[in-house]
C-alpha atoms as a PDB file:
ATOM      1  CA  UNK A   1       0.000   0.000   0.000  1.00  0.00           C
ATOM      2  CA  UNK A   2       1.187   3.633  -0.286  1.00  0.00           C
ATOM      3  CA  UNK A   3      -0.608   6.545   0.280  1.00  0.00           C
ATOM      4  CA  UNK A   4       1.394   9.874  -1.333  1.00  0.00           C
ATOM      5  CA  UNK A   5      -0.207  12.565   0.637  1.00  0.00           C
ATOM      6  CA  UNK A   6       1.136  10.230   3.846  1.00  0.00           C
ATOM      7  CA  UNK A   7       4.242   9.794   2.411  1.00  0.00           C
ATOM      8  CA  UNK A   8       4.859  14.178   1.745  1.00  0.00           C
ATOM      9  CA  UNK A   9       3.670  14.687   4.945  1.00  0.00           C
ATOM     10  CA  UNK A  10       5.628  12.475   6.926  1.00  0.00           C
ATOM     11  CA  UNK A  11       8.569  12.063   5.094  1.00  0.00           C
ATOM     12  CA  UNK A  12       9.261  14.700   2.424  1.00  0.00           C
ATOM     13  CA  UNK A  13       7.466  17.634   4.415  1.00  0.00           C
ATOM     14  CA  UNK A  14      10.316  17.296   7.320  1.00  0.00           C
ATOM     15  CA  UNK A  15      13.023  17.853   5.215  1.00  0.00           C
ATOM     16  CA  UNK A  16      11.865  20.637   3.046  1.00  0.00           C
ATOM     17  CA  UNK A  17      10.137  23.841   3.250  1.00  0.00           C
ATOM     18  CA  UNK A  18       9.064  23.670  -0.485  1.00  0.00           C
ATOM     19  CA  UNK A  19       7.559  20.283   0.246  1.00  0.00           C
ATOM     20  CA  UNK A  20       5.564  21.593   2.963  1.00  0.00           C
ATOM     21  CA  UNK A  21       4.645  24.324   1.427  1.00  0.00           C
ATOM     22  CA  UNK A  22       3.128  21.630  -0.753  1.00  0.00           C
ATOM     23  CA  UNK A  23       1.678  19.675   2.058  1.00  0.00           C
ATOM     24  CA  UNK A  24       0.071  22.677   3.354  1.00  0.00           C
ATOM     25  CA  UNK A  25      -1.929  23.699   0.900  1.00  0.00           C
ATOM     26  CA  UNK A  26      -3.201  20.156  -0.395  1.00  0.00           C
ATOM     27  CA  UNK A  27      -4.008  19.625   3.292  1.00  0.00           C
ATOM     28  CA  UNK A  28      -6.115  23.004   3.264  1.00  0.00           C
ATOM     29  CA  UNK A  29      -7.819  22.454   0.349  1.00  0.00           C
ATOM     30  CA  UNK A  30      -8.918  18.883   1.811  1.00  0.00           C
ATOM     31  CA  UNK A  31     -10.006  20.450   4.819  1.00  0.00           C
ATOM     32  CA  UNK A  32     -12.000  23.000   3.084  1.00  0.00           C
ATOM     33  CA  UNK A  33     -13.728  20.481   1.012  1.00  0.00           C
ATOM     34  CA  UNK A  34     -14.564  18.493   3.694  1.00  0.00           C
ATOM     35  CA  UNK A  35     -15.977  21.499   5.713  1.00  0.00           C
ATOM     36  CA  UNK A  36     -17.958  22.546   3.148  1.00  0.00           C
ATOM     37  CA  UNK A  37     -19.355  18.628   2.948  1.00  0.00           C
ATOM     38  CA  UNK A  38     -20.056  19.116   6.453  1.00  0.00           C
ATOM     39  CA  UNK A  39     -21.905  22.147   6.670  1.00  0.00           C
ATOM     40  CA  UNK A  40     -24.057  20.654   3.815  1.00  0.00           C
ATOM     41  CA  UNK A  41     -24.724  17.635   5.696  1.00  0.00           C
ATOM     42  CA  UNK A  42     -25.443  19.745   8.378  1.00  0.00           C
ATOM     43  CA  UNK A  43     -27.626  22.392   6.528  1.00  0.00           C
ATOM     44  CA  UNK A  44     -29.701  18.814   5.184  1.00  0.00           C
ATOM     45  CA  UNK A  45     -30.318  17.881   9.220  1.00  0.00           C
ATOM     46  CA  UNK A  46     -28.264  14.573   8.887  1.00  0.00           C
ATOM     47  CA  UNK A  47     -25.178  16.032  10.852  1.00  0.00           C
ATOM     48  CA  UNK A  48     -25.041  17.322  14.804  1.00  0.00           C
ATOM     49  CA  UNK A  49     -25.456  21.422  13.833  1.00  0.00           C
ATOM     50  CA  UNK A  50     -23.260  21.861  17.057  1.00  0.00           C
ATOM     51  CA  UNK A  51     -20.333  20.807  15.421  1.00  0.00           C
ATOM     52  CA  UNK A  52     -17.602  23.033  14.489  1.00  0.00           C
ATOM     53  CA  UNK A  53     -16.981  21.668  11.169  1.00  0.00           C
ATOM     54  CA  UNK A  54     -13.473  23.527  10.321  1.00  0.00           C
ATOM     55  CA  UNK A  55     -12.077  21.053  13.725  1.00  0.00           C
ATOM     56  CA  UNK A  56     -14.726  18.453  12.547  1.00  0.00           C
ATOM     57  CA  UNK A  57     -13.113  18.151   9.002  1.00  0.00           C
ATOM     58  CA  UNK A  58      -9.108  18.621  10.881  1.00  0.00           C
ATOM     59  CA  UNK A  59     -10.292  15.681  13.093  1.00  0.00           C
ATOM     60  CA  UNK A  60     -11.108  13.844   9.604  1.00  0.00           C
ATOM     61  CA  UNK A  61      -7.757  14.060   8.455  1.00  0.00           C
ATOM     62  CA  UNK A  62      -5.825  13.837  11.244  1.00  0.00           C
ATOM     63  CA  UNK A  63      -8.036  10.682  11.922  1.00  0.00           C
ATOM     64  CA  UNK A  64      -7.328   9.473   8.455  1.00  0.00           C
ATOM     65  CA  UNK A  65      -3.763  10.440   8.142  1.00  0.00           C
ATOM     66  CA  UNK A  66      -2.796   8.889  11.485  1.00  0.00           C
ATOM     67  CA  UNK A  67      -4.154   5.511  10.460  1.00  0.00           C
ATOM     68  CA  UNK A  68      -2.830   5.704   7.067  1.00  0.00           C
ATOM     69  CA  UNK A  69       0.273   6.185   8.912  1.00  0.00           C
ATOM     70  CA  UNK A  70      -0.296   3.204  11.393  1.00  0.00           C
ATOM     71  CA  UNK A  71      -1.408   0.988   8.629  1.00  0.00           C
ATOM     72  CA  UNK A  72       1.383   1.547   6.475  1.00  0.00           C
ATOM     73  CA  UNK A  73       3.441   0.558   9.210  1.00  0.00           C
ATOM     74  CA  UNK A  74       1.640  -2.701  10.587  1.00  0.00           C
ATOM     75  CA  UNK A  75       0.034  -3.558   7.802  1.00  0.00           C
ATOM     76  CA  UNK A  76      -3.257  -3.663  10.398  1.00  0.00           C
ATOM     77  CA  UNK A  77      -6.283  -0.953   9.159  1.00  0.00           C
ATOM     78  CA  UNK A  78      -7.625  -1.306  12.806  1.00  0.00           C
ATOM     79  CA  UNK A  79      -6.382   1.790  13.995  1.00  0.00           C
ATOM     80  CA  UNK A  80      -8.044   3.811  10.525  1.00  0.00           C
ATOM     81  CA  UNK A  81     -11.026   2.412  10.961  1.00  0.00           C
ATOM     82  CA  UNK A  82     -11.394   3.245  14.657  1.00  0.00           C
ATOM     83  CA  UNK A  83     -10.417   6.899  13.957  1.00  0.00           C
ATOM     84  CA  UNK A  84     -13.223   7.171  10.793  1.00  0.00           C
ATOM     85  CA  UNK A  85     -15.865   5.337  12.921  1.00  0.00           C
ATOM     86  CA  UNK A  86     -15.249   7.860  15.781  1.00  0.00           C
ATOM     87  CA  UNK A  87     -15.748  10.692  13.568  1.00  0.00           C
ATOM     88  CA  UNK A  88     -18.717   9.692  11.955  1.00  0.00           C
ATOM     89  CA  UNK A  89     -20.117   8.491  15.143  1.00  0.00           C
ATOM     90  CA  UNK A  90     -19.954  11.902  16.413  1.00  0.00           C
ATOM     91  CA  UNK A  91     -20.717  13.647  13.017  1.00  0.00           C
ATOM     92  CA  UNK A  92     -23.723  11.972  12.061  1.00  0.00           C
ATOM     93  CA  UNK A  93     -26.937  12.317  13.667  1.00  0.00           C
ATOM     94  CA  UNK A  94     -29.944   9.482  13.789  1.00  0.00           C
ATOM     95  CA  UNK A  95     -32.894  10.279  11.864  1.00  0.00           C
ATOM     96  CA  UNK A  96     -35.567  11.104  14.355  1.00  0.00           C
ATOM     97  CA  UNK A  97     -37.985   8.429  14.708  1.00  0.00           C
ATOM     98  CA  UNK A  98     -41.714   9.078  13.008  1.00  0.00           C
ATOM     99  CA  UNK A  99     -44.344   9.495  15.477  1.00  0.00           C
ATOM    100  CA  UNK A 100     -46.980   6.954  14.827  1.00  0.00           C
ATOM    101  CA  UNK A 101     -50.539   7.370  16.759  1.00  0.00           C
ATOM    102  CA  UNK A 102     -52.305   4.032  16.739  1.00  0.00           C
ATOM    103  CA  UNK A 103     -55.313   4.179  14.415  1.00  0.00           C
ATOM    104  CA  UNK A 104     -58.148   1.980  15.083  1.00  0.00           C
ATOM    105  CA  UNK A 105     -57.050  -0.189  12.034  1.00  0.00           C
ATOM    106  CA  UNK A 106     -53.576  -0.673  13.399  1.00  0.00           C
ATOM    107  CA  UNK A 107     -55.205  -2.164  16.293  1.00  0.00           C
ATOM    108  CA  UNK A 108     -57.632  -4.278  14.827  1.00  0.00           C
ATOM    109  CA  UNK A 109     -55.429  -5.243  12.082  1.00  0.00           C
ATOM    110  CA  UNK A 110     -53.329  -7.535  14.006  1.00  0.00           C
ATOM    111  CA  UNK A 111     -56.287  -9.578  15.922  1.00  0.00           C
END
């Protein structure tokens, strides 16, 4: 496996400004995309509106970066996944449940 943005960041970005000059900017403009997927989501009532979503989407990254990181290393995807789930856990928000009154033919409908 090999992820490049993983690979400028951790490697390449170290040793050179002009490389994370690089880094910077492809990170920003990944963050900014994912913001503006989050305030979308949010804006459609399927994400928690008290999120901040410029840390929600740095979380994101730094979730998914740090498990890229761990997986190219092991080889395991365990840490990844745990980060993502965490995220989303907190992200996205249960549909509320529809309030159903019994009618009389719900009631008579199962005798």
């Amino acid at each position: 496996m090999h992820c490049p943005l993983a690979v400028l960041i951790a490697d390449i970005g170290r040793y050179s400004p002009d490389a994370q000059a690089v880094s910077a900017h492809l990170v920003t403009r990944w963050q900014q995309s994912l913001r503006s997927g989050i305030e979308s989501t949010q804006a459609a009532g399927e994400a928690d509106p008290d999120l901040n979503p410029e840390l929600t989407a740095a979380a994101i990254i730094a979730a998914i970066e740090g498990g890229m990181t761990i997986l190219l290393s092991t080889g395991s995807a365990e840490h990844l996944e745990a980060g993502l789930n965490f995220c989303l856990d907190r992200l996205l928000v249960e549909p509320p449940l529809k309030s159903h009154t019994a009618t009389r033919a719900d009631l008579t409908a199962s005798v």
